[in-house]
Structure formats: structure tokens, C-alpha cells
PDB file of N, CA and C in Angstrom:
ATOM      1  N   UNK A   1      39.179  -5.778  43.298  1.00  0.00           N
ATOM      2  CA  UNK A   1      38.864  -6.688  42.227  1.00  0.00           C
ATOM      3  C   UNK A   1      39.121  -5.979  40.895  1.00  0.00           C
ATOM      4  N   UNK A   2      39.821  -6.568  40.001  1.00  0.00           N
ATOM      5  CA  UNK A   2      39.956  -5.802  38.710  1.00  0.00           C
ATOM      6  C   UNK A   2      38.966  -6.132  37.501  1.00  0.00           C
ATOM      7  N   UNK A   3      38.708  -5.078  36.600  1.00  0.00           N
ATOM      8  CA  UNK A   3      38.231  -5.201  35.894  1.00  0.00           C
ATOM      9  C   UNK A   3      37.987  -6.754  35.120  1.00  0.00           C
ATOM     10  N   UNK A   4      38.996  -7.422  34.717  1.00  0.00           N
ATOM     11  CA  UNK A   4      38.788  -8.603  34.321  1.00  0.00           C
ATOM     12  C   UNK A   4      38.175  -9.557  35.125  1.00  0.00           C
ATOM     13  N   UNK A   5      38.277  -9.352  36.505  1.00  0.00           N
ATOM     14  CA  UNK A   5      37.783 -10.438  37.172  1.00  0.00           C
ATOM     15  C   UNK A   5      36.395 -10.382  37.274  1.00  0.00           C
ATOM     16  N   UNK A   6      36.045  -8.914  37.126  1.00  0.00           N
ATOM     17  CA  UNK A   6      34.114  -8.674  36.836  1.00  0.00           C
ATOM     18  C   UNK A   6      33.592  -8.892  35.802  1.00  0.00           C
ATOM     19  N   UNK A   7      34.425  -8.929  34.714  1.00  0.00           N
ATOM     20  CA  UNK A   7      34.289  -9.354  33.446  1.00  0.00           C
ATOM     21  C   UNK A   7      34.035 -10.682  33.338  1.00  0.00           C
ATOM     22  N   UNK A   8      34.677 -11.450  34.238  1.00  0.00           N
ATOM     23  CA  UNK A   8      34.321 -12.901  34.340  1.00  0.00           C
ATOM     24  C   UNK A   8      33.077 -13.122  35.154  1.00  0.00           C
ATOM     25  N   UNK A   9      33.117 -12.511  35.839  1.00  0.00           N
ATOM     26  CA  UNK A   9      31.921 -12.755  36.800  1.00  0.00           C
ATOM     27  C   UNK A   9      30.403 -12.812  35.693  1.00  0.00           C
ATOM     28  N   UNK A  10      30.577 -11.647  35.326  1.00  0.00           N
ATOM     29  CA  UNK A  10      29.310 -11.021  34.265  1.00  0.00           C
ATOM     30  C   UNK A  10      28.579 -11.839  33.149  1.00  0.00           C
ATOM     31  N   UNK A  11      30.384 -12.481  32.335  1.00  0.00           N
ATOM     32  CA  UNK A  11      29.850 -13.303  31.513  1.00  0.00           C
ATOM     33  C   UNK A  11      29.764 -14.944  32.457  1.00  0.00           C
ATOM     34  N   UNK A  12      29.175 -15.236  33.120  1.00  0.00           N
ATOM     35  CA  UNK A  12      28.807 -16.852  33.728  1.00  0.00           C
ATOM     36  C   UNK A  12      27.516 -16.763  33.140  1.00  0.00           C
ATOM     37  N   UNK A  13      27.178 -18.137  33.092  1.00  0.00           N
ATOM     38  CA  UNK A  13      25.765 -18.207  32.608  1.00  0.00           C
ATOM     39  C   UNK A  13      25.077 -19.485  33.121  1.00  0.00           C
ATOM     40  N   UNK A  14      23.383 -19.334  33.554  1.00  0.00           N
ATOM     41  CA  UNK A  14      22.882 -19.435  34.370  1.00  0.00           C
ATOM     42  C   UNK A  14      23.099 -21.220  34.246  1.00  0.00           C
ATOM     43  N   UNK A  15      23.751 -21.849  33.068  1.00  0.00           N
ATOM     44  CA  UNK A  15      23.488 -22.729  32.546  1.00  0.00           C
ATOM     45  C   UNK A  15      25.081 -23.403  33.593  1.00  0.00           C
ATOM     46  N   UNK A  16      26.232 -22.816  34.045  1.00  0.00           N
ATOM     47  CA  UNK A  16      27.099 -23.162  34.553  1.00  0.00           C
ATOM     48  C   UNK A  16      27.438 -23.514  35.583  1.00  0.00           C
ATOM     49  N   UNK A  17      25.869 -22.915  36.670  1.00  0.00           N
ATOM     50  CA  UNK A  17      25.976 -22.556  37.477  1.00  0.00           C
ATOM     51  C   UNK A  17      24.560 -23.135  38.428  1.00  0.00           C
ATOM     52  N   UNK A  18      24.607 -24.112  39.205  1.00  0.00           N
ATOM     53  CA  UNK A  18      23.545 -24.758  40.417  1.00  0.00           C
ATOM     54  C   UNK A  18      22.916 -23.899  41.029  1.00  0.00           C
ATOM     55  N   UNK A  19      21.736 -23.835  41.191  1.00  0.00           N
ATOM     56  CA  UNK A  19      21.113 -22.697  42.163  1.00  0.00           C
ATOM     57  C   UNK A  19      21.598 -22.732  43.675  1.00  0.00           C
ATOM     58  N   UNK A  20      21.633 -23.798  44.019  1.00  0.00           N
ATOM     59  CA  UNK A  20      22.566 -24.433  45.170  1.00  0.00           C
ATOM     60  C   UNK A  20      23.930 -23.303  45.526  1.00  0.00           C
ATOM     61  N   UNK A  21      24.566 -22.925  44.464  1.00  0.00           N
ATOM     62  CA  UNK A  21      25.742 -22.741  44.268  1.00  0.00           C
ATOM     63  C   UNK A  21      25.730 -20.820  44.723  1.00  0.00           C
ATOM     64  N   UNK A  22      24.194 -20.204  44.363  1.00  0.00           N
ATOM     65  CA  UNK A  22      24.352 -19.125  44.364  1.00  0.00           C
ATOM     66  C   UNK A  22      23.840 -18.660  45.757  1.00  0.00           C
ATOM     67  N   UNK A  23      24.249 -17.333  45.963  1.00  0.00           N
ATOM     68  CA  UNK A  23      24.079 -16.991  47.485  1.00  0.00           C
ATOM     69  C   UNK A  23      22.244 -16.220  47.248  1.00  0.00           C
ATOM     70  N   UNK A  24      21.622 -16.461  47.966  1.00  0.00           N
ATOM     71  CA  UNK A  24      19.951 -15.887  48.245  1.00  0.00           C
ATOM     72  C   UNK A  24      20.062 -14.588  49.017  1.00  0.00           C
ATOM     73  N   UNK A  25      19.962 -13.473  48.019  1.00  0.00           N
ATOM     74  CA  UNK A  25      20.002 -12.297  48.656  1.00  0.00           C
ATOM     75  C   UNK A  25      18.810 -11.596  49.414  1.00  0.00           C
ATOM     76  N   UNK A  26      18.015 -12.671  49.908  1.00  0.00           N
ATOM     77  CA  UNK A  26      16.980 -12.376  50.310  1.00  0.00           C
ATOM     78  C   UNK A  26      17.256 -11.838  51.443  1.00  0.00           C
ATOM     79  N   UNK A  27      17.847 -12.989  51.935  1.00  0.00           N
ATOM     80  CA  UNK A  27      18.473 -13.413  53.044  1.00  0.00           C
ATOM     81  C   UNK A  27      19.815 -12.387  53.735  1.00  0.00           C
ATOM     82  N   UNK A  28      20.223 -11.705  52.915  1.00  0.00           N
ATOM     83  CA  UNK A  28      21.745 -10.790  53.209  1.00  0.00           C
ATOM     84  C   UNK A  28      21.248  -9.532  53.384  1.00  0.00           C
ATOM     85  N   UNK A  29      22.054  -9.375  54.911  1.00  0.00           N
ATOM     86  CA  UNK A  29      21.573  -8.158  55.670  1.00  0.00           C
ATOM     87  C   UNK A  29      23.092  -7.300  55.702  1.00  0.00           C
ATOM     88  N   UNK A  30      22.966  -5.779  55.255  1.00  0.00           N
ATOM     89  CA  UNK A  30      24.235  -5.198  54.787  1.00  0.00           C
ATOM     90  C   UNK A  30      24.256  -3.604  56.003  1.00  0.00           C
ATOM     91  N   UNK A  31      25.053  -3.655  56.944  1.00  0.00           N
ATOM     92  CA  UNK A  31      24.619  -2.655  57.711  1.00  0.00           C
ATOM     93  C   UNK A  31      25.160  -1.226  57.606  1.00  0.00           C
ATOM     94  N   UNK A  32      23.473  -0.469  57.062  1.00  0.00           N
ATOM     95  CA  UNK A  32      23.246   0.489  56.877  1.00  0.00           C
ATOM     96  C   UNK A  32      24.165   1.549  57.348  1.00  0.00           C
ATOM     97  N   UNK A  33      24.279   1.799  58.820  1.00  0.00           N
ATOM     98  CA  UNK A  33      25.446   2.689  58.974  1.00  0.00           C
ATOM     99  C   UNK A  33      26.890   2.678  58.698  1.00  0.00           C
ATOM    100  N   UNK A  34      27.147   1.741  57.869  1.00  0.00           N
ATOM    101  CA  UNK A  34      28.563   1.850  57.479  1.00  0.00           C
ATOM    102  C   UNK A  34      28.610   3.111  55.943  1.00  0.00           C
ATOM    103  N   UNK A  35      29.988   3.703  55.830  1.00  0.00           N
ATOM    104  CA  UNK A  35      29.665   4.210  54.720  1.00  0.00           C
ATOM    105  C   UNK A  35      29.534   3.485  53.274  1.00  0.00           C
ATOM    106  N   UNK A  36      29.569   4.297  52.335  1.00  0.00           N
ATOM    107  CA  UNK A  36      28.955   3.421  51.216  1.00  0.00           C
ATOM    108  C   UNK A  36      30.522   2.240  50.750  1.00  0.00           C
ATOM    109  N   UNK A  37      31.475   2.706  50.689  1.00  0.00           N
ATOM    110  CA  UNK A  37      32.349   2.034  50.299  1.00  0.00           C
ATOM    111  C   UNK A  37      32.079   0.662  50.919  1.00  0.00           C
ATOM    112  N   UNK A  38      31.843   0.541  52.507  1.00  0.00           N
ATOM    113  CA  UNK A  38      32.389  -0.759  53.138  1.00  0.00           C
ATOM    114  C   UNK A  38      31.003  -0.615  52.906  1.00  0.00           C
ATOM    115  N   UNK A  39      29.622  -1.135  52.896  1.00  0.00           N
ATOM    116  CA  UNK A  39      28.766  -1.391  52.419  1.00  0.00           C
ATOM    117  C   UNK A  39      28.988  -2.088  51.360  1.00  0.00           C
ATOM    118  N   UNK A  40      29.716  -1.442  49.992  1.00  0.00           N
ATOM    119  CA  UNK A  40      29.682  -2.821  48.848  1.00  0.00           C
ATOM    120  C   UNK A  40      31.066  -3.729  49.008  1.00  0.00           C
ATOM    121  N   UNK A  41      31.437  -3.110  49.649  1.00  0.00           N
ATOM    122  CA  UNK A  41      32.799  -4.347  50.562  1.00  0.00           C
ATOM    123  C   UNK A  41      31.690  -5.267  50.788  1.00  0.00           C
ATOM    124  N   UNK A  42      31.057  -5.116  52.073  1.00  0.00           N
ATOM    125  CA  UNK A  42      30.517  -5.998  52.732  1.00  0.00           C
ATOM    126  C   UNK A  42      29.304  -6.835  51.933  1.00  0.00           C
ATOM    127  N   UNK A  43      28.680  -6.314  50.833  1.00  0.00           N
ATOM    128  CA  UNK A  43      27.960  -6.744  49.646  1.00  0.00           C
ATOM    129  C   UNK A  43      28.557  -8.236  49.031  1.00  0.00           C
ATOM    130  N   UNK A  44      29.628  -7.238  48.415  1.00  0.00           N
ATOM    131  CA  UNK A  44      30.522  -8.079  47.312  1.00  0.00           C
ATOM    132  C   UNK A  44      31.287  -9.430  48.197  1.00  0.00           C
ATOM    133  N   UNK A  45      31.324  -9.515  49.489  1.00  0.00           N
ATOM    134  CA  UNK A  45      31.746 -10.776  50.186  1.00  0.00           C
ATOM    135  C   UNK A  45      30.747 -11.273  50.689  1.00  0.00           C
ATOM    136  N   UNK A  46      29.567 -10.993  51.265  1.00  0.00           N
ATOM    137  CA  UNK A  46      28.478 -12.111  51.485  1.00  0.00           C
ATOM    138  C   UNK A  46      27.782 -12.914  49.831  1.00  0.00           C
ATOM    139  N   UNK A  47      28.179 -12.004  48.783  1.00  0.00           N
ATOM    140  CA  UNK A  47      27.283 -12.576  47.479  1.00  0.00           C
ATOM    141  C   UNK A  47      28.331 -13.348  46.515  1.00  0.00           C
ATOM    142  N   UNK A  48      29.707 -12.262  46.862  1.00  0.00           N
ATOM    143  CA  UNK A  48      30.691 -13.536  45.556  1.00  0.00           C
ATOM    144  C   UNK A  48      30.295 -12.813  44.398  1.00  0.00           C
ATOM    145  N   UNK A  49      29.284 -13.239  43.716  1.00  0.00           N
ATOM    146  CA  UNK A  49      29.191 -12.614  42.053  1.00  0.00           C
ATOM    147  C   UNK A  49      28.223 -12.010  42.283  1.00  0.00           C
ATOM    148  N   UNK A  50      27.996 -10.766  42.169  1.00  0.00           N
ATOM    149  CA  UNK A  50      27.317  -9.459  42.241  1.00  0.00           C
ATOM    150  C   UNK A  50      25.914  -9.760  40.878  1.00  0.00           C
ATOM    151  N   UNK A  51      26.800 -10.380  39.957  1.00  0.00           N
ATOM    152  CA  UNK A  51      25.982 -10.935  38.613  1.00  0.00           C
ATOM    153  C   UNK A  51      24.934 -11.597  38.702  1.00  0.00           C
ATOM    154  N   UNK A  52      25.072 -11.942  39.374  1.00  0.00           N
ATOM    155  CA  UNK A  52      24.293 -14.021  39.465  1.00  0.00           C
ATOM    156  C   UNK A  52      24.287 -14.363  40.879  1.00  0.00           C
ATOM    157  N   UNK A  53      22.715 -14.255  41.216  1.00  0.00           N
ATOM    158  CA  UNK A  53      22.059 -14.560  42.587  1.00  0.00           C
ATOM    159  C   UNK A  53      21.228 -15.501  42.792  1.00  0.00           C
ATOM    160  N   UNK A  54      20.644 -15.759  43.618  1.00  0.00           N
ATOM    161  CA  UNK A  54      19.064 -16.056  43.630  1.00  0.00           C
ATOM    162  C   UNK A  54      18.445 -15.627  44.998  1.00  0.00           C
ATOM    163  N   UNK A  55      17.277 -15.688  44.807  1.00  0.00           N
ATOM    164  CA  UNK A  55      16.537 -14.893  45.242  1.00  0.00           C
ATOM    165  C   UNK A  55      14.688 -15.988  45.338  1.00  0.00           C
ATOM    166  N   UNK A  56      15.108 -16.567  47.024  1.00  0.00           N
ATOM    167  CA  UNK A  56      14.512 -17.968  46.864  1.00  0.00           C
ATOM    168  C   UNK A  56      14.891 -19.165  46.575  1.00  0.00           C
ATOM    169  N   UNK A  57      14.133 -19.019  45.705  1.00  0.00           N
ATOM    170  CA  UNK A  57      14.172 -20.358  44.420  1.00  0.00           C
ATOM    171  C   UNK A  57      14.368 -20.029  43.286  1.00  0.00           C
ATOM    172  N   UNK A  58      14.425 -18.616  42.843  1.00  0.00           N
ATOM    173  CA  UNK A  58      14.944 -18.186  41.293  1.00  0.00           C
ATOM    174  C   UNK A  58      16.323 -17.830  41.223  1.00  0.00           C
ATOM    175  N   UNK A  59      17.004 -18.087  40.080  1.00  0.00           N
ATOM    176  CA  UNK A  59      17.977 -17.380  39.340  1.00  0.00           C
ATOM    177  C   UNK A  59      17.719 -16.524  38.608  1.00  0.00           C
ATOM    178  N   UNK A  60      18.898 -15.295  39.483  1.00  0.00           N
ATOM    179  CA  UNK A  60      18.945 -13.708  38.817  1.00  0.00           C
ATOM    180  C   UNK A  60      20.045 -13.251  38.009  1.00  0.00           C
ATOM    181  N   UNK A  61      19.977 -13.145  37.309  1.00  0.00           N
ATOM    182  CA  UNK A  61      21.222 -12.036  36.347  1.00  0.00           C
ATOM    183  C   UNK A  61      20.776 -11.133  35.673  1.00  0.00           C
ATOM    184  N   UNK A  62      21.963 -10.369  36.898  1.00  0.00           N
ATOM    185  CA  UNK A  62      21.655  -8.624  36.813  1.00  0.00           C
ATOM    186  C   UNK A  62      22.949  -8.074  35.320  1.00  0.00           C
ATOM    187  N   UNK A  63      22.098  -7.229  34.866  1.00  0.00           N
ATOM    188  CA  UNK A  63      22.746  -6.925  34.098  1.00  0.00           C
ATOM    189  C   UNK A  63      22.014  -4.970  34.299  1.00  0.00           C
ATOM    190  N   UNK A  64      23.444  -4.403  34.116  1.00  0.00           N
ATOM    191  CA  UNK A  64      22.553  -2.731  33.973  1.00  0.00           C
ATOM    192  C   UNK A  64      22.734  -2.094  32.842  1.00  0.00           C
ATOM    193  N   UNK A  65      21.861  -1.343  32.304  1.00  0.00           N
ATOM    194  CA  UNK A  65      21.594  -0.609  31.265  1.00  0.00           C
ATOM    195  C   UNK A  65      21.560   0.976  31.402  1.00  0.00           C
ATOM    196  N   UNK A  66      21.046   2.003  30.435  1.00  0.00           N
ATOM    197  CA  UNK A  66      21.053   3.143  30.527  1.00  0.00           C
ATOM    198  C   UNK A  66      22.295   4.050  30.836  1.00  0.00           C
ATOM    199  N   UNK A  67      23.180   3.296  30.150  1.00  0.00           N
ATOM    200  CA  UNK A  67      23.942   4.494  30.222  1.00  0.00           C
ATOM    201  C   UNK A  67      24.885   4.589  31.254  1.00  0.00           C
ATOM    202  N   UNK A  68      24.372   3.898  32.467  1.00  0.00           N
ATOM    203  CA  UNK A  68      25.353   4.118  33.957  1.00  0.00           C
ATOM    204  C   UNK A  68      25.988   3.076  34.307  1.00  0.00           C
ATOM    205  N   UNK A  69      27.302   3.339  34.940  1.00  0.00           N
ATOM    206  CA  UNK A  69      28.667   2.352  35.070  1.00  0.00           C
ATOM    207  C   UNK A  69      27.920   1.350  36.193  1.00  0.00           C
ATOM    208  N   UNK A  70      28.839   0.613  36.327  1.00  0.00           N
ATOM    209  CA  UNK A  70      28.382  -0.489  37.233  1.00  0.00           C
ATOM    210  C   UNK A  70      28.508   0.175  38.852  1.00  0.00           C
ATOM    211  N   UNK A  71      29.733   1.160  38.612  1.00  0.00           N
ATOM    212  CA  UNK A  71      29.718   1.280  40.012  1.00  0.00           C
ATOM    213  C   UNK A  71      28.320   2.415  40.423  1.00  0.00           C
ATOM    214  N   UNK A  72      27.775   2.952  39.531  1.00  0.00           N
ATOM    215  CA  UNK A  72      26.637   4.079  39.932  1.00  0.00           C
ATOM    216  C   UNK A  72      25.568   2.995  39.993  1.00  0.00           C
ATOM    217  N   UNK A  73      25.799   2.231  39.464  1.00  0.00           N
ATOM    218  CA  UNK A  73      24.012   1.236  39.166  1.00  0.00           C
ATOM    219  C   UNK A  73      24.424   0.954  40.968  1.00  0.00           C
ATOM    220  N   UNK A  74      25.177  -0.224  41.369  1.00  0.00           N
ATOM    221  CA  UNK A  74      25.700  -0.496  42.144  1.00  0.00           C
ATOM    222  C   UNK A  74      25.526  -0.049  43.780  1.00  0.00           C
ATOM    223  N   UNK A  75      26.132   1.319  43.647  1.00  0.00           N
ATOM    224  CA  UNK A  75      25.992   2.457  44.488  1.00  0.00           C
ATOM    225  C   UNK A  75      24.728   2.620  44.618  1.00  0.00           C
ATOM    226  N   UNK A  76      23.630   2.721  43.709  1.00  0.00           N
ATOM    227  CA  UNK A  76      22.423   2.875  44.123  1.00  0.00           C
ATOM    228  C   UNK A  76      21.027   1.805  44.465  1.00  0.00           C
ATOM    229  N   UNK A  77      21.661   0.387  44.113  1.00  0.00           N
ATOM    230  CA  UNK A  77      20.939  -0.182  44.365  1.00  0.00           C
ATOM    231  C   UNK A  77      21.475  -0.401  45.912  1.00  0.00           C
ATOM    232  N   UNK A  78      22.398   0.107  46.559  1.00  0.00           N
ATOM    233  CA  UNK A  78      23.300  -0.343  48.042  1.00  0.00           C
ATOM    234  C   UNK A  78      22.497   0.915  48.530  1.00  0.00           C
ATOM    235  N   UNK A  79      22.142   1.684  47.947  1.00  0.00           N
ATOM    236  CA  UNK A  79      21.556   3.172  49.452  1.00  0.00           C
ATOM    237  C   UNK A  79      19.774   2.373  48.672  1.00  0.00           C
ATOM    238  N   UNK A  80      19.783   2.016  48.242  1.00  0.00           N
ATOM    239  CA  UNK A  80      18.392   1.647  48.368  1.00  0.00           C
ATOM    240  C   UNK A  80      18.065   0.446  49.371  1.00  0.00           C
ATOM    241  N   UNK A  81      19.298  -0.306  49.617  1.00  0.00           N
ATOM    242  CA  UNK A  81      18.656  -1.742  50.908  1.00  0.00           C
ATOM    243  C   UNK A  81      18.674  -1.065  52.070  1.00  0.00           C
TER     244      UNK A  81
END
């Protein structure tokens, strides 16, 4: 996926977008023994936009801060499931 296409992803807004429409990561099971790469392979195709979830009945948009790239935020929220 290239940069622009995450760029699009990022800027959607919650206002564009049906809760219906978003995948419930409650629900998405990502298996642990794979290494980390195919882990956010396997992430980034059960969710679609990494940005914009829900979780239930809420809408989420993740956005990361502090300093760290998307792929470290990323990377660590994947060894944390």
C-alpha cells in the first residue's frame, strides 16, 4: 500500500462513513505465531482502514502521536494482541 493510499485512509471522517460500514475489531482474531510482518498483512485485510474501526457500537479513529511512525505505533499495538 503506498503512502498516498494511507493518506487517504487517515483523512476519512467519521461523518462519511456508516458504522455498518466499519469492520468491529473486537471481533478480529490475528494469529499470534505468524511473524510480525504477516501479522499486519493479516491485520490490514480483515480491517481495510487501519484508521477507522469500531469497536461494538462505537466509532474509532486512531490517530498516533509522540513522535513515532505509523509503522512503530502499528508494530506495537500488533505484539500487544
Amino acid at each position: 500500500m503506498t503512502a498516498e493510499e494511507y493518506r487517504k485512509m487517515l483523512d476519512t471522517d467519521f461523518a462519511d462513513v456508516e458504522l455498518e460500514e466499519l469492520t468491529d475489531i473486537s471481533v478480529i482474531q490475528i494469529d499470534r505465531g505468524l511473524p510480525l510482518e504477516q501479522r499486519k498483512q493479516q491485520y490490514l485485510k480483515k480491517v481495510g482502514n487501519p484508521y477507522l474501526v469500531r469497536v461494538g457500537s462505537m466509532k474509532v479513529k486512531v490517530r498516533f502521536t509522540g513522535g513515532i511512525s505509523f509503522n512503530e505505533a502499528f508494530e506495537n499495538m500488533l505484539l500487544s494482541v
